[in-house]
Each structure stands twice: as structure tokens, then as C-alpha cells.
N, C-alpha and C. Protein backbone atom coordinates (compact mmCIF):
# COMPACT_ATOMS: atom_id res chain seq x y z
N UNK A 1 0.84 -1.18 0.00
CA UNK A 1 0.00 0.00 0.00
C UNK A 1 0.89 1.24 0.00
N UNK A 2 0.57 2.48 -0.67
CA UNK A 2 1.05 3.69 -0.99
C UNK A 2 -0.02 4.51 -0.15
N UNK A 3 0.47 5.41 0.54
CA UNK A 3 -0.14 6.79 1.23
C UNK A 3 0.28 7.93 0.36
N UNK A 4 -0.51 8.86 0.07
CA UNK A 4 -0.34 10.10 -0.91
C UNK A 4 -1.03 10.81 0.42
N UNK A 5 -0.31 11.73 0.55
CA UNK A 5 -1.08 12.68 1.77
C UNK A 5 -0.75 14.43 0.54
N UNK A 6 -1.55 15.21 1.18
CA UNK A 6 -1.21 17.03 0.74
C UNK A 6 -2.26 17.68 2.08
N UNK A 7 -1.22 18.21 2.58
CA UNK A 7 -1.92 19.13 3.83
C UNK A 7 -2.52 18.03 5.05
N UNK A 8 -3.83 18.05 4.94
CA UNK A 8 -4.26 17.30 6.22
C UNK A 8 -5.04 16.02 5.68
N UNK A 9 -4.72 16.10 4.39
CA UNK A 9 -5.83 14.92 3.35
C UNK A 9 -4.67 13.77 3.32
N UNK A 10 -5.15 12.55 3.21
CA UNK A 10 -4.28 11.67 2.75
C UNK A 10 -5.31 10.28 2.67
N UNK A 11 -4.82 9.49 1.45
CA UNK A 11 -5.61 7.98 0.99
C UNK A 11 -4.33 7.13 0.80
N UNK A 12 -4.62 5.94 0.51
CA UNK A 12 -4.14 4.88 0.83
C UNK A 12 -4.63 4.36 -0.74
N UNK A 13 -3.27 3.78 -1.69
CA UNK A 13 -3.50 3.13 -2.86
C UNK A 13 -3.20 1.92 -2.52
N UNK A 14 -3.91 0.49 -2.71
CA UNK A 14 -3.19 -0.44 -2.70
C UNK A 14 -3.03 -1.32 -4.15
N UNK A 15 -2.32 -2.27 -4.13
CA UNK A 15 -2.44 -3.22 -5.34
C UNK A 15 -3.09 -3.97 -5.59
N UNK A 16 -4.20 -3.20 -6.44
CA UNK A 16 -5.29 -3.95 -6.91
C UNK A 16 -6.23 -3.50 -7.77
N UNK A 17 -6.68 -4.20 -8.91
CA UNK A 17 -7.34 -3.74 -9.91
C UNK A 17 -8.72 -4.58 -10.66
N UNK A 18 -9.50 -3.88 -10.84
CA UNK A 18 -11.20 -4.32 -10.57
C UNK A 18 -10.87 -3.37 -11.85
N UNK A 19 -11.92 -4.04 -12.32
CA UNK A 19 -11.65 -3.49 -13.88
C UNK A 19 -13.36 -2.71 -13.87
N UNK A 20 -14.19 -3.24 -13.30
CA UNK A 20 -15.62 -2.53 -13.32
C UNK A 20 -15.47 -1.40 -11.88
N UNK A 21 -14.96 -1.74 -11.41
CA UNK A 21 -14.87 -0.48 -10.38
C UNK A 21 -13.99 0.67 -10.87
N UNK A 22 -13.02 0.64 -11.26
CA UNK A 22 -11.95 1.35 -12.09
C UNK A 22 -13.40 2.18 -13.29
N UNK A 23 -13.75 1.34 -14.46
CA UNK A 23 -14.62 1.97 -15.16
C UNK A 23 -16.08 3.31 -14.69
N UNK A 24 -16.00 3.00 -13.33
CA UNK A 24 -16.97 3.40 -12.83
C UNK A 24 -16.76 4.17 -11.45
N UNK A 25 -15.54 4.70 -11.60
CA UNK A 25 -15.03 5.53 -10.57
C UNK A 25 -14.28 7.15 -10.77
N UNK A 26 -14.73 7.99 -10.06
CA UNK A 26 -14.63 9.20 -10.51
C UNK A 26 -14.08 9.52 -8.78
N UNK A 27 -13.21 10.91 -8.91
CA UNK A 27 -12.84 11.51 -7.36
C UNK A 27 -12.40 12.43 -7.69
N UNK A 28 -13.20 13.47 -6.53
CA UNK A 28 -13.28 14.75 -6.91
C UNK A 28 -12.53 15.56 -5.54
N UNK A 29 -11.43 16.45 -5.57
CA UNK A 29 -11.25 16.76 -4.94
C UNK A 29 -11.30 18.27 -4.85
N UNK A 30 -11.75 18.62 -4.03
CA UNK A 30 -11.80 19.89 -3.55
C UNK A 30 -10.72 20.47 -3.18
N UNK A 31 -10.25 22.10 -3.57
CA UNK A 31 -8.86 22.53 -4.00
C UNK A 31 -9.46 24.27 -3.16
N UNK A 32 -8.28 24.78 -2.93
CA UNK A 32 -9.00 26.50 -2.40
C UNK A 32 -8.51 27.10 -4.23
N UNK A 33 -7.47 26.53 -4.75
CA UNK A 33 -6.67 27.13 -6.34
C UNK A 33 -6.08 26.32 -6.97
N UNK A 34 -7.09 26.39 -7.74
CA UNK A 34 -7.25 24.85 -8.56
C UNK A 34 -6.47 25.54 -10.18
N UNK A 35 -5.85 26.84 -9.77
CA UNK A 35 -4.91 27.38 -10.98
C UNK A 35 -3.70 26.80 -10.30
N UNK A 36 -3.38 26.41 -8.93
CA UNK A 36 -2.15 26.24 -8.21
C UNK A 36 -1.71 24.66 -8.67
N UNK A 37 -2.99 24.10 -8.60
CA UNK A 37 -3.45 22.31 -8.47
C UNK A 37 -2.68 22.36 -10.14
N UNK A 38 -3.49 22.97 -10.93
CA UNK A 38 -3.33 22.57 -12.83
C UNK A 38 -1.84 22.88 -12.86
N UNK A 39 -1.33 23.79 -12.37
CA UNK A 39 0.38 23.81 -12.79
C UNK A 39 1.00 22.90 -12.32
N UNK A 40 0.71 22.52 -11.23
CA UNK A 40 1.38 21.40 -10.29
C UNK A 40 1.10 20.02 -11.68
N UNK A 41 0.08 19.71 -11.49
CA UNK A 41 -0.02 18.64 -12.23
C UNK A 41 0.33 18.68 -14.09
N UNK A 42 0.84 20.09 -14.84
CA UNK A 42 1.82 20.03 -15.50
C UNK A 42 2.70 19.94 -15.36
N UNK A 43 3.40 20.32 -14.40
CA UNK A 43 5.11 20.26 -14.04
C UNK A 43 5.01 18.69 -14.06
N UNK A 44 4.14 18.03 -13.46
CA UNK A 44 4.24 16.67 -13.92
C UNK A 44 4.80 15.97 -14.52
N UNK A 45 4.94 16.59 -15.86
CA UNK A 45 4.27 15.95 -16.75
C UNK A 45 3.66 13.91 -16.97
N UNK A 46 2.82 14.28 -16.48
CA UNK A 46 2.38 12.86 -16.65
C UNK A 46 1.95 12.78 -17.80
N UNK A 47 1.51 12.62 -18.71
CA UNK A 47 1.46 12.05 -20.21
C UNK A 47 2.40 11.72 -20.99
N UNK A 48 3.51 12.19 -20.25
CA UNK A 48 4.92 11.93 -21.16
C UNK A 48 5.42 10.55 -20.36
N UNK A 49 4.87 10.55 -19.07
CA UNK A 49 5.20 9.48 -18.61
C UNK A 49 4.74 8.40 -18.00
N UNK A 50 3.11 8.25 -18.40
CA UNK A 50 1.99 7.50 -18.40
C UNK A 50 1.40 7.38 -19.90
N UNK A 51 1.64 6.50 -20.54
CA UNK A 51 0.61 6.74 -21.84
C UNK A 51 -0.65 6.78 -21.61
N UNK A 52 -1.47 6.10 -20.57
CA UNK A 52 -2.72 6.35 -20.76
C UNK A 52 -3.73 7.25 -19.52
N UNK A 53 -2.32 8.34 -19.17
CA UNK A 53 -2.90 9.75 -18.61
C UNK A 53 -3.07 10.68 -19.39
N UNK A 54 -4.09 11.51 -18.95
CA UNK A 54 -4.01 12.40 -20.13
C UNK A 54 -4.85 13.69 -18.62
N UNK A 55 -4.50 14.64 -19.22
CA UNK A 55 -4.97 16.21 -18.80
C UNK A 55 -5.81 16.90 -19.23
N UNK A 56 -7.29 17.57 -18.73
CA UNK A 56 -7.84 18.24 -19.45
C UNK A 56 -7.82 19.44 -18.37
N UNK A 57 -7.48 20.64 -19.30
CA UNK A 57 -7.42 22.04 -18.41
C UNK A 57 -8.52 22.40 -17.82
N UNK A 58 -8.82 23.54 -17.14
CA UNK A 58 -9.62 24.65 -16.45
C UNK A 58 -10.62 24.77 -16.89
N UNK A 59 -11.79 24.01 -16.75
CA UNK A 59 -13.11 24.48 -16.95
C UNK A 59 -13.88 25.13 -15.84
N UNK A 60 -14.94 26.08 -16.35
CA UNK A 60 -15.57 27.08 -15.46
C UNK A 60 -16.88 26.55 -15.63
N UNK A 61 -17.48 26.61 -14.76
CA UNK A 61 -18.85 25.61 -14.59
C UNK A 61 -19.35 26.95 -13.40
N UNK A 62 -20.59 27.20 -14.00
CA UNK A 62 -21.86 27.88 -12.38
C UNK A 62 -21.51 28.11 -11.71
N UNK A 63 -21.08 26.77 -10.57
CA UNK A 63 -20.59 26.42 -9.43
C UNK A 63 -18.94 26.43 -9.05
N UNK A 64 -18.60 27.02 -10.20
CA UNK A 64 -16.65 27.03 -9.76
C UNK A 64 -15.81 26.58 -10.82
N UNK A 65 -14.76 26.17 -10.49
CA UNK A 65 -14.02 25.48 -11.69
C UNK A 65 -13.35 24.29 -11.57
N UNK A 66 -12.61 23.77 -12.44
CA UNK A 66 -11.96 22.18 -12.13
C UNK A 66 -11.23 22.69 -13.41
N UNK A 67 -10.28 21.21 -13.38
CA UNK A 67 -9.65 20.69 -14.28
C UNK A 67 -9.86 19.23 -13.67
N UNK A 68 -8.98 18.43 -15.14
CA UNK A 68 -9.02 16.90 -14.81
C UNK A 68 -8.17 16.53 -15.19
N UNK A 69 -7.42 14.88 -14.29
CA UNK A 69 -6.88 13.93 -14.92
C UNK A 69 -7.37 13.05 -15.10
N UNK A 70 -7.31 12.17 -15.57
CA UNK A 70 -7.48 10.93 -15.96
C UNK A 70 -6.19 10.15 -15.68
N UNK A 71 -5.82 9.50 -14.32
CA UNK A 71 -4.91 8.80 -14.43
C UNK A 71 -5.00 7.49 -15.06
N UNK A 72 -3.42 6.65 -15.24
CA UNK A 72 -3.30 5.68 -15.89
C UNK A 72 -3.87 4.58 -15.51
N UNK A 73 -4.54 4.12 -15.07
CA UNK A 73 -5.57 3.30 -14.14
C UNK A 73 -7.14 3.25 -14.90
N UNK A 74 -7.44 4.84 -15.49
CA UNK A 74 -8.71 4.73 -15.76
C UNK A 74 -9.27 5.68 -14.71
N UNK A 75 -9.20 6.26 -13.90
CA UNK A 75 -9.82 6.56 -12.98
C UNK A 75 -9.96 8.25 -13.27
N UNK A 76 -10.84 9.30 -13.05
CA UNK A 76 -11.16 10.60 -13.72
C UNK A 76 -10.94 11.46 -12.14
N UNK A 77 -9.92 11.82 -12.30
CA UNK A 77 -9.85 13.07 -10.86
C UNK A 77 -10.66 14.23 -11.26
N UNK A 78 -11.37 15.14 -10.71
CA UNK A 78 -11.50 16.57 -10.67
C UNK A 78 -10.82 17.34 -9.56
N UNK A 79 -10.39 18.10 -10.03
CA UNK A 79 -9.81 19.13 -8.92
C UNK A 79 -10.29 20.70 -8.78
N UNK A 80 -11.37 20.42 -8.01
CA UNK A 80 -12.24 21.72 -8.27
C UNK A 80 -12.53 22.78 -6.71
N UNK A 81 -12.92 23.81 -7.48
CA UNK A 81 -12.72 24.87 -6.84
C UNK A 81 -14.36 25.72 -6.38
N UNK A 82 -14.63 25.62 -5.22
CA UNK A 82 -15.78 26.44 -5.63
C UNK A 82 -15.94 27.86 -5.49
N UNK A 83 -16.92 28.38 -6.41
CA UNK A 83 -17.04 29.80 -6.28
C UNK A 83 -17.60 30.73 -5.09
């Protein structure tokens, strides 16, 4: 098992893969600057070093904004911000 902690948040990855749970899993995290979050996760660069991550920038929605990854797993992060 892997711990990813930032600030006072932290989850637990372990080794293991469910291929219908993976398809059907989304996590959204709540950010105060989610312009701070999107650079961070370019400096990354993960797509250069995941083929099947990919990045979608800063969208503005009603309710605030996000961006997304899609890590290599399948799995759809948001990292959003509310207004």
C-alpha cells in the first residue's frame, strides 16, 4: 500500500485492480486554487510518462471550476474549486 497525503488529506492506494470499479469511478477533490493544483499537475508531466494519462485544463462551470486527470488506471480526478 502507498499513502499520498497534501496538507491534512491523505488515501491509501493499494495493489489492486477491478476493472468494473476502475470503469466506474470518478474523485473529486476539492482545492482553495485549482490554478495552483493545474500547474502542479503540468510540471508533472504525466502524459509523457503515463501513456494512458491524459490532462484536461480549467473548466468554469456555475458552481466554480476544475480541471481533470485521468490517471493511468482509468480513474477521472477533478480538482475543483468552488465559487
Amino acid at each position: 500500500m502507498s499513502l499520498f497525503k497534501t496538507g491534512e488529506l491523505g488515501f491509501y492506494l493499494q495493489d489492486a485492480y477491478v476493472q468494473e470499479w476502475v470503469d466506474n469511478t470518478m474523485i473529486f477533490l476539492e482545492v482553495e486554487d485549482v490554478d495552483r493544483y493545474w500547474r502542479d499537475l503540468l510540471a508533472l508531466n504525466l502524459p509523457a510518462k503515463y501513456a494512458d494519462s491524459r490532462l484536461t485544463p480549467i473548466k468554469v462551470n456555475d458552481w466554480g471550476r476544475e480541471c481533470f486527470l485521468h490517471d493511468p488506471s482509468g480513474i477521472l480526478w477533478h480538482f475543483g474549486e468552488f465559487a
